[in-house]
PDB file of N, CA and C in Angstrom:
ATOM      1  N   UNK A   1     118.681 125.032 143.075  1.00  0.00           N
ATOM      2  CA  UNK A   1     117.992 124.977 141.809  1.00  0.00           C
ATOM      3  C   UNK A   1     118.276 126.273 141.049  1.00  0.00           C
ATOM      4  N   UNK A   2     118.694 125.826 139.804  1.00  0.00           N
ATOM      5  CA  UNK A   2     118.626 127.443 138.870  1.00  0.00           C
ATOM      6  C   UNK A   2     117.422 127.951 138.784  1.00  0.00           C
ATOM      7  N   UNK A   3     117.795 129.509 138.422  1.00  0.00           N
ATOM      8  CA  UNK A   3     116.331 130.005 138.311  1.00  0.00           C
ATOM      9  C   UNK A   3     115.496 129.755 136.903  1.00  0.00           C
ATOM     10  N   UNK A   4     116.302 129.291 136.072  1.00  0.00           N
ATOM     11  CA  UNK A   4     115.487 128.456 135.004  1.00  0.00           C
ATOM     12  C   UNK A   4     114.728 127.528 135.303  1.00  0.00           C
ATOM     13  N   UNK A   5     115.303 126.339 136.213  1.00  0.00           N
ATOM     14  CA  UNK A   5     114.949 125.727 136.220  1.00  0.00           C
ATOM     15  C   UNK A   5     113.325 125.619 136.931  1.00  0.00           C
ATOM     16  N   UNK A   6     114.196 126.692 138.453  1.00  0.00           N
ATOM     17  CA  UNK A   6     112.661 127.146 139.143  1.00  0.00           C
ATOM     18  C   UNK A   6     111.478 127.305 138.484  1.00  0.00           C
ATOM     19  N   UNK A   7     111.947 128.618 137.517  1.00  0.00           N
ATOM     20  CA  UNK A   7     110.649 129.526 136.602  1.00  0.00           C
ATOM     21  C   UNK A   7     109.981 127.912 135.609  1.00  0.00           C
ATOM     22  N   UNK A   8     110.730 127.128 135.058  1.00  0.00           N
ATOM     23  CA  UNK A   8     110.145 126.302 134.335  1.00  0.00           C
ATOM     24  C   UNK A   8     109.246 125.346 135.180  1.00  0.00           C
ATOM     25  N   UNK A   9     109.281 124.752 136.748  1.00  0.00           N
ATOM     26  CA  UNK A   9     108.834 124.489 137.832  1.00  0.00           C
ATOM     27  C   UNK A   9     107.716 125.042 138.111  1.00  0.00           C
ATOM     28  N   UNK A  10     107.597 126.771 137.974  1.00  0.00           N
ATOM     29  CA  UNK A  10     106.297 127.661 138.618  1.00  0.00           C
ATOM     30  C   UNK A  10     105.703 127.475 137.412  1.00  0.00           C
ATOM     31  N   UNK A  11     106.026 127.183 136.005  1.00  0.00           N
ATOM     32  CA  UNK A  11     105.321 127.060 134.595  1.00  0.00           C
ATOM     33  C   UNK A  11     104.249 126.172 134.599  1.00  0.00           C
ATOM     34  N   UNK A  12     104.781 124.894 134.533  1.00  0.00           N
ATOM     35  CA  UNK A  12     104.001 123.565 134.836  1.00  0.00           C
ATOM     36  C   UNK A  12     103.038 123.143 135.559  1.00  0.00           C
ATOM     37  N   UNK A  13     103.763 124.274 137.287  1.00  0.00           N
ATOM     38  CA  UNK A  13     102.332 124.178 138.545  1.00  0.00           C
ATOM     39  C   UNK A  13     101.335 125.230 137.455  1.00  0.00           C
ATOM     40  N   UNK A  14     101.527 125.684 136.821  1.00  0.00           N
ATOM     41  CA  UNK A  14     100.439 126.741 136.315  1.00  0.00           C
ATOM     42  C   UNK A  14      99.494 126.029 135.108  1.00  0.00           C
ATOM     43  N   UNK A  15      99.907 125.146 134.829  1.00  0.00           N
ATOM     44  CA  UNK A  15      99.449 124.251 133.497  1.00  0.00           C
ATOM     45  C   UNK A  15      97.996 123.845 134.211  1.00  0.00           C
ATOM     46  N   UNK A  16      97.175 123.577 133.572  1.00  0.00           N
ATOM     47  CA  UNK A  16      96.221 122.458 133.409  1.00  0.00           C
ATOM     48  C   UNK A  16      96.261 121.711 133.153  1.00  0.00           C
ATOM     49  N   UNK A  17      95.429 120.490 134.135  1.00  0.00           N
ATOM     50  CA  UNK A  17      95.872 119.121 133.606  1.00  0.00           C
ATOM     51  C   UNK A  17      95.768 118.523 132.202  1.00  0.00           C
ATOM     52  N   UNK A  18      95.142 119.446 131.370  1.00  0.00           N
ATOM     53  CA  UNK A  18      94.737 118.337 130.334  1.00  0.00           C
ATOM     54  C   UNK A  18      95.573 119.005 129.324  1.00  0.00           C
ATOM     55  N   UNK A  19      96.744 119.802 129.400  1.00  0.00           N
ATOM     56  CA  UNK A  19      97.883 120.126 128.812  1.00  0.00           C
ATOM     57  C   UNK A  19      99.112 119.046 129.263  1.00  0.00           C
ATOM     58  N   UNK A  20      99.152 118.697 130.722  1.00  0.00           N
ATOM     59  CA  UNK A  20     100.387 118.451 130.793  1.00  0.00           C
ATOM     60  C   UNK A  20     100.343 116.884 130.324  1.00  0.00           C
ATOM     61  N   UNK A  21      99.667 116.366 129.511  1.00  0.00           N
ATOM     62  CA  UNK A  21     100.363 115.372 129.177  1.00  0.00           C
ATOM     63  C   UNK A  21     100.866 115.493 127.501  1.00  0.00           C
ATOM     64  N   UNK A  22     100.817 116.329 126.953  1.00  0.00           N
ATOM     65  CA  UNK A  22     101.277 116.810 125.778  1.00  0.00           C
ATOM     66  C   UNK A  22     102.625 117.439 125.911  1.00  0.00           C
ATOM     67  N   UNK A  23     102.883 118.044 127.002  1.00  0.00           N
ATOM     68  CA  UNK A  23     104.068 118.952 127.704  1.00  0.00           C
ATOM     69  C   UNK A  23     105.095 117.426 127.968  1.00  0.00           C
ATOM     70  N   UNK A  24     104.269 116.309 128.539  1.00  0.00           N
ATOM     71  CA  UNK A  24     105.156 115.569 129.170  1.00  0.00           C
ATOM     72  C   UNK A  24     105.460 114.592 127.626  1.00  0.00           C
ATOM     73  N   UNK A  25     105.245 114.689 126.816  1.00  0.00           N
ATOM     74  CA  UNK A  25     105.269 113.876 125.663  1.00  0.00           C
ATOM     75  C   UNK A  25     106.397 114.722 124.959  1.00  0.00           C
ATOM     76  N   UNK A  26     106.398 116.064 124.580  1.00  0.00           N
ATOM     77  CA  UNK A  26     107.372 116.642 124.495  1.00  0.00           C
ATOM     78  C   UNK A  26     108.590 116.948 125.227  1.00  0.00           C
ATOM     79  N   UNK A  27     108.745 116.757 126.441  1.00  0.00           N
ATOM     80  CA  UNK A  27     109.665 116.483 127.441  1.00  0.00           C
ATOM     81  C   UNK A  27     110.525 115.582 126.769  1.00  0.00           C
ATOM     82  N   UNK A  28     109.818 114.332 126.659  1.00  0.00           N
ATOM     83  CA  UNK A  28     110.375 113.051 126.954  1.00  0.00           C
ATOM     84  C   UNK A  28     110.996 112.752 125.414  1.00  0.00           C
ATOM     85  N   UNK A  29     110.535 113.657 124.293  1.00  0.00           N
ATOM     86  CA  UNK A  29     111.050 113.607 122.970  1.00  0.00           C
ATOM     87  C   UNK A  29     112.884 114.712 123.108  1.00  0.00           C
ATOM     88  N   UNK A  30     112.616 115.261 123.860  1.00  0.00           N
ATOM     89  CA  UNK A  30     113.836 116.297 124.046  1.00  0.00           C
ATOM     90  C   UNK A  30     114.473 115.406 125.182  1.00  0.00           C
ATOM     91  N   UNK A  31     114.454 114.832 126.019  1.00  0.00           N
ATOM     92  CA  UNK A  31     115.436 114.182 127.077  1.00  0.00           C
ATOM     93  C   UNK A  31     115.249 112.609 126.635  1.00  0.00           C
ATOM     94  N   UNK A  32     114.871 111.993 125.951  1.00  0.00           N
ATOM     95  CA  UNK A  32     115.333 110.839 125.206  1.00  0.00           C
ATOM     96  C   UNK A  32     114.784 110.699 124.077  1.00  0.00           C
ATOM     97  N   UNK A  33     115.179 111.133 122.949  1.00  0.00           N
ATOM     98  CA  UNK A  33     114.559 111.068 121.066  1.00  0.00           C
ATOM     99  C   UNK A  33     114.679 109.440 121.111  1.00  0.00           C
ATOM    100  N   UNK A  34     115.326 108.609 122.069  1.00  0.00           N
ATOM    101  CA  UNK A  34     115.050 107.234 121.094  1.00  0.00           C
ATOM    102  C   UNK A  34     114.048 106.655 121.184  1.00  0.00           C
ATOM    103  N   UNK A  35     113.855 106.904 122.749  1.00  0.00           N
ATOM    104  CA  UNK A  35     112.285 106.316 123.262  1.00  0.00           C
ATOM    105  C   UNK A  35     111.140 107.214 122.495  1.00  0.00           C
ATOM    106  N   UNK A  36     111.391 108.379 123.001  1.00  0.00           N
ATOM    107  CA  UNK A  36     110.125 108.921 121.629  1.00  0.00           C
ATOM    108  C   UNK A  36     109.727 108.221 120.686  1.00  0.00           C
ATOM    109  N   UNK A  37     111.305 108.057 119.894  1.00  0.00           N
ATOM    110  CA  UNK A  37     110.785 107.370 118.408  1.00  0.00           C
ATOM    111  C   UNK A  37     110.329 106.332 118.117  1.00  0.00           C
ATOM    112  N   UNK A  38     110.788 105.310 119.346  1.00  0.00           N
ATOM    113  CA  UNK A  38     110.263 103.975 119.773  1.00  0.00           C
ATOM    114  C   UNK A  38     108.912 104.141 119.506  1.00  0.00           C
ATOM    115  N   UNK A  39     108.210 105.157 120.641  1.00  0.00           N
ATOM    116  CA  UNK A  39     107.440 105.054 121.106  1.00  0.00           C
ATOM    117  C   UNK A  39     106.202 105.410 119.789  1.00  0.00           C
ATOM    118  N   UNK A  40     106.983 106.574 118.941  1.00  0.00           N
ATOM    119  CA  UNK A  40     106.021 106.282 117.409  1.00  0.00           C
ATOM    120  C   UNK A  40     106.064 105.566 116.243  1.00  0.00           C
ATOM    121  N   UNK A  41     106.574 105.057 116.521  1.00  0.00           N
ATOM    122  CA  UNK A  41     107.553 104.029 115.294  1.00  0.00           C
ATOM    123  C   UNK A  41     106.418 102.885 115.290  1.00  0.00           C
ATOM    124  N   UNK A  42     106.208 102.880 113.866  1.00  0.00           N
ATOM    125  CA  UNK A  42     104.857 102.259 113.270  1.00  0.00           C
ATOM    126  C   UNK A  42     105.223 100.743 113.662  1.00  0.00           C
ATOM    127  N   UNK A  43     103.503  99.851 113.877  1.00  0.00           N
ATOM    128  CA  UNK A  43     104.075  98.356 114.214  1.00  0.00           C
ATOM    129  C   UNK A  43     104.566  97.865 113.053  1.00  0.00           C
ATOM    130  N   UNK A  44     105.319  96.567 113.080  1.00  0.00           N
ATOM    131  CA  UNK A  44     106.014  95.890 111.895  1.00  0.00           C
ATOM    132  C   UNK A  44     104.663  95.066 111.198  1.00  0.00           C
ATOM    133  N   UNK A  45     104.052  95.682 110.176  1.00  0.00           N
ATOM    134  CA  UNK A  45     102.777  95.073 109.687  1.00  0.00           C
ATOM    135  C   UNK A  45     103.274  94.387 107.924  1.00  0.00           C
ATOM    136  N   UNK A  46     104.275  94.094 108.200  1.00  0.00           N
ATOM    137  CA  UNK A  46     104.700  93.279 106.961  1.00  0.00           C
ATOM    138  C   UNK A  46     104.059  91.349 106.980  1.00  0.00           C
ATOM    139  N   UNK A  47     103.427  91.167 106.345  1.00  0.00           N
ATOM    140  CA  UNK A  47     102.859  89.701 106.131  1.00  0.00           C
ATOM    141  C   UNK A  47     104.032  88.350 106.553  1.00  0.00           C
ATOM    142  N   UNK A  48     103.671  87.636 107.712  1.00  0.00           N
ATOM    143  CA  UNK A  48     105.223  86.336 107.892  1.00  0.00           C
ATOM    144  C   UNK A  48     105.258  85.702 106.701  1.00  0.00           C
ATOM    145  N   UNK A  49     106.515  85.534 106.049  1.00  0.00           N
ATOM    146  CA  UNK A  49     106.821  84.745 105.027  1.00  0.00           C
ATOM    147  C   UNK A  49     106.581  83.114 105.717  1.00  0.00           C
ATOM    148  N   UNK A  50     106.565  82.433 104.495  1.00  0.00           N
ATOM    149  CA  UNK A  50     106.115  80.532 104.637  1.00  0.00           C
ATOM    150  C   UNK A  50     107.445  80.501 105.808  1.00  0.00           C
ATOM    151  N   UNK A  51     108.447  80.881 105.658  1.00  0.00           N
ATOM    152  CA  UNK A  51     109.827  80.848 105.874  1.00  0.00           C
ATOM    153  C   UNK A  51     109.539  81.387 107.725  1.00  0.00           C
ATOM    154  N   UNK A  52     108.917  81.903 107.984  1.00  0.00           N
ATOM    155  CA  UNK A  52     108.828  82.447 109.107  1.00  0.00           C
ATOM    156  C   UNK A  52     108.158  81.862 110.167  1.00  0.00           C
ATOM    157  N   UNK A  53     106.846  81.373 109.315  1.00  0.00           N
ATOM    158  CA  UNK A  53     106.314  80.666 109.968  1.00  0.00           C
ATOM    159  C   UNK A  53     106.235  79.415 110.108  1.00  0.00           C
ATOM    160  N   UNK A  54     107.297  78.526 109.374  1.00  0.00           N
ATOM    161  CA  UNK A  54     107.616  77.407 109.302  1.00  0.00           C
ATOM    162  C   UNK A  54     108.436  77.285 110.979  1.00  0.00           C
ATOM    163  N   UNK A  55     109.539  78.498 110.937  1.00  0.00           N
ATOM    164  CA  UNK A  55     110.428  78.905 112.399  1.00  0.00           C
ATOM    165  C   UNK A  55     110.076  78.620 112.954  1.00  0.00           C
ATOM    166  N   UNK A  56     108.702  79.594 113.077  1.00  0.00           N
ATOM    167  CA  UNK A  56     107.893  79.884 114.743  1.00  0.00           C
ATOM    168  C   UNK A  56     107.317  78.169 115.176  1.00  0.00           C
ATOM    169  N   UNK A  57     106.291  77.663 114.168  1.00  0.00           N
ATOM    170  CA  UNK A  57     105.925  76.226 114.455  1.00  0.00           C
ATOM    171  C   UNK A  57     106.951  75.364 114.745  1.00  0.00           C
ATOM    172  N   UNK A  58     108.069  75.029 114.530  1.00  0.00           N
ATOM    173  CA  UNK A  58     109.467  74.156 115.047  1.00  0.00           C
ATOM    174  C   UNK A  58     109.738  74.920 115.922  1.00  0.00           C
ATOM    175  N   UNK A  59     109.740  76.078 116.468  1.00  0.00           N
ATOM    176  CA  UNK A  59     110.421  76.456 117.652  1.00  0.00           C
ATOM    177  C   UNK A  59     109.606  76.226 118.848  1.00  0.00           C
ATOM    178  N   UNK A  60     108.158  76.971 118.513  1.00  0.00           N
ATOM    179  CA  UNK A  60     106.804  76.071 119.182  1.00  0.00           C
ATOM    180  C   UNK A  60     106.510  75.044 120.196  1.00  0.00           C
ATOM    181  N   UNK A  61     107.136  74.040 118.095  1.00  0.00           N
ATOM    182  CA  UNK A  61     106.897  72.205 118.792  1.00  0.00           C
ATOM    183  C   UNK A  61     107.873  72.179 119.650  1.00  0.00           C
ATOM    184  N   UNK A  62     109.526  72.586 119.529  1.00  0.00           N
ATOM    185  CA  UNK A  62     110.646  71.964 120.148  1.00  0.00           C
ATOM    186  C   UNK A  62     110.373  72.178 121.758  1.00  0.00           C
ATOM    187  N   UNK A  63     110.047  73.507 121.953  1.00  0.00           N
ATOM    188  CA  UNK A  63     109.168  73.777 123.281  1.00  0.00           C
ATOM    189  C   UNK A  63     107.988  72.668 124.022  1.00  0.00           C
ATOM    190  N   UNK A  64     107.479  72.595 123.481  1.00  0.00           N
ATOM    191  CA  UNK A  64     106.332  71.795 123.801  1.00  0.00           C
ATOM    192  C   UNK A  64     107.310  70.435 124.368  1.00  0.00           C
ATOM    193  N   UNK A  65     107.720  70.093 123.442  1.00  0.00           N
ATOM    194  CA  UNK A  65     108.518  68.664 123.485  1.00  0.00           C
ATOM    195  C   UNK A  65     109.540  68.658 124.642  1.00  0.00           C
ATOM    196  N   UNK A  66     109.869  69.906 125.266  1.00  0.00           N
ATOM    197  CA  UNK A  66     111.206  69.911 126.214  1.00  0.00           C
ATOM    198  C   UNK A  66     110.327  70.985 127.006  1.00  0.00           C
ATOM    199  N   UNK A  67     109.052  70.169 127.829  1.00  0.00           N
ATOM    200  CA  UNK A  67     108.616  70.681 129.300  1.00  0.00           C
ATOM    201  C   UNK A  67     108.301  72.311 129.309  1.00  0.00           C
ATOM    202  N   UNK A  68     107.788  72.768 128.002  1.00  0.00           N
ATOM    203  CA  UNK A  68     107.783  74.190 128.004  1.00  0.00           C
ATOM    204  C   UNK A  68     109.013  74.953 128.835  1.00  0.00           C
ATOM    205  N   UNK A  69     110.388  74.139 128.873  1.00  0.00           N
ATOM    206  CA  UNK A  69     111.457  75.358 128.984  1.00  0.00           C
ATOM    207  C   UNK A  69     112.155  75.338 128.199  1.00  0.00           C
ATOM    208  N   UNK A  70     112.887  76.684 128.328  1.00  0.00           N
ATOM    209  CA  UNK A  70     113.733  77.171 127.070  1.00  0.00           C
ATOM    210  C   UNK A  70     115.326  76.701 127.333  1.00  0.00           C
ATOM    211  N   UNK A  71     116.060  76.947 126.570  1.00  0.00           N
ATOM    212  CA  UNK A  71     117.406  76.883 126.964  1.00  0.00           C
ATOM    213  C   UNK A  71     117.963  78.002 127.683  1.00  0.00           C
ATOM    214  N   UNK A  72     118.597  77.751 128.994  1.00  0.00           N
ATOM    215  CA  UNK A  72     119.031  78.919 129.577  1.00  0.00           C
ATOM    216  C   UNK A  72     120.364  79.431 128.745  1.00  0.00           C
ATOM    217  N   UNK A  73     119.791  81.106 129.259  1.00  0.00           N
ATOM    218  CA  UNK A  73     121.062  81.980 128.372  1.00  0.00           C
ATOM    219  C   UNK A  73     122.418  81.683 128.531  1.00  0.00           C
ATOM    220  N   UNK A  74     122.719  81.140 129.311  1.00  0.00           N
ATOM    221  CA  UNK A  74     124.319  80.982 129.406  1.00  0.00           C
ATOM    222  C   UNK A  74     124.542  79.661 128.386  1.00  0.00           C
ATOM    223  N   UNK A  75     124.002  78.762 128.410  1.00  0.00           N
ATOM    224  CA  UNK A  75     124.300  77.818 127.699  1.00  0.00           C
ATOM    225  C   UNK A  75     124.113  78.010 126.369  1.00  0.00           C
ATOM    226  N   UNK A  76     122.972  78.822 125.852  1.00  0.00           N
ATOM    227  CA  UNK A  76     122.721  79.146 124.462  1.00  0.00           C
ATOM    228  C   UNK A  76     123.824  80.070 124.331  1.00  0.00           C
ATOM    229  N   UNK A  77     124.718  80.698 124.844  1.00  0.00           N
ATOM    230  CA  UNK A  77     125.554  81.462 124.588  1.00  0.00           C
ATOM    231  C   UNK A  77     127.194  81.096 124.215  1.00  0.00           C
ATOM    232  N   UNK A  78     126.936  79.577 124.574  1.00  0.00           N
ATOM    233  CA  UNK A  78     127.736  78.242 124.321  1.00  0.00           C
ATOM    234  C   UNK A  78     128.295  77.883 123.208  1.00  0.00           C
ATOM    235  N   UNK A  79     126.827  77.912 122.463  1.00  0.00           N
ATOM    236  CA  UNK A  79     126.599  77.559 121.343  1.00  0.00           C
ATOM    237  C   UNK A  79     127.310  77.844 119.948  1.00  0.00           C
TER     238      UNK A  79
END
């Protein structure tokens, strides 16, 4: 182990718990920014268009109608 790495090791045992999950939130923004951003990235609160939800109900029914299974991926990949 480097001694960076060590000293950053003896840092953390020195933390209090009710720091290290702020420490570990910043971690995880520096060793993966995508998941971070994922992880703040506002929900999609835009209203379903008629158009959307017309989809979802036919995709729904077609389900319902075919034994609640879906088409397996290889075959939809057929398509």
């Amino acid at each position: 182990m480097t001694p960076t790495r060590e000293l950053a090791h003896q840092l953390i045992d020195r933390l209090p718990d009710t720091q290290l999950s702020g420490l570990v939130q910043f971690l995880e923004t520096i060793v993966d920014p995508a998941t971070a951003a994922l992880r703040n990235a506002p929900l999609d609160d835009e209203p379903d268009t008629e158009e959307e939800k017309l989809a979802v109900t036919e995709a729904r029914d077609w389900l319902r109608n075919n034994g609640g299974k879906g088409i397996p991926h290889a075959e939809a990949m057929t398509c």
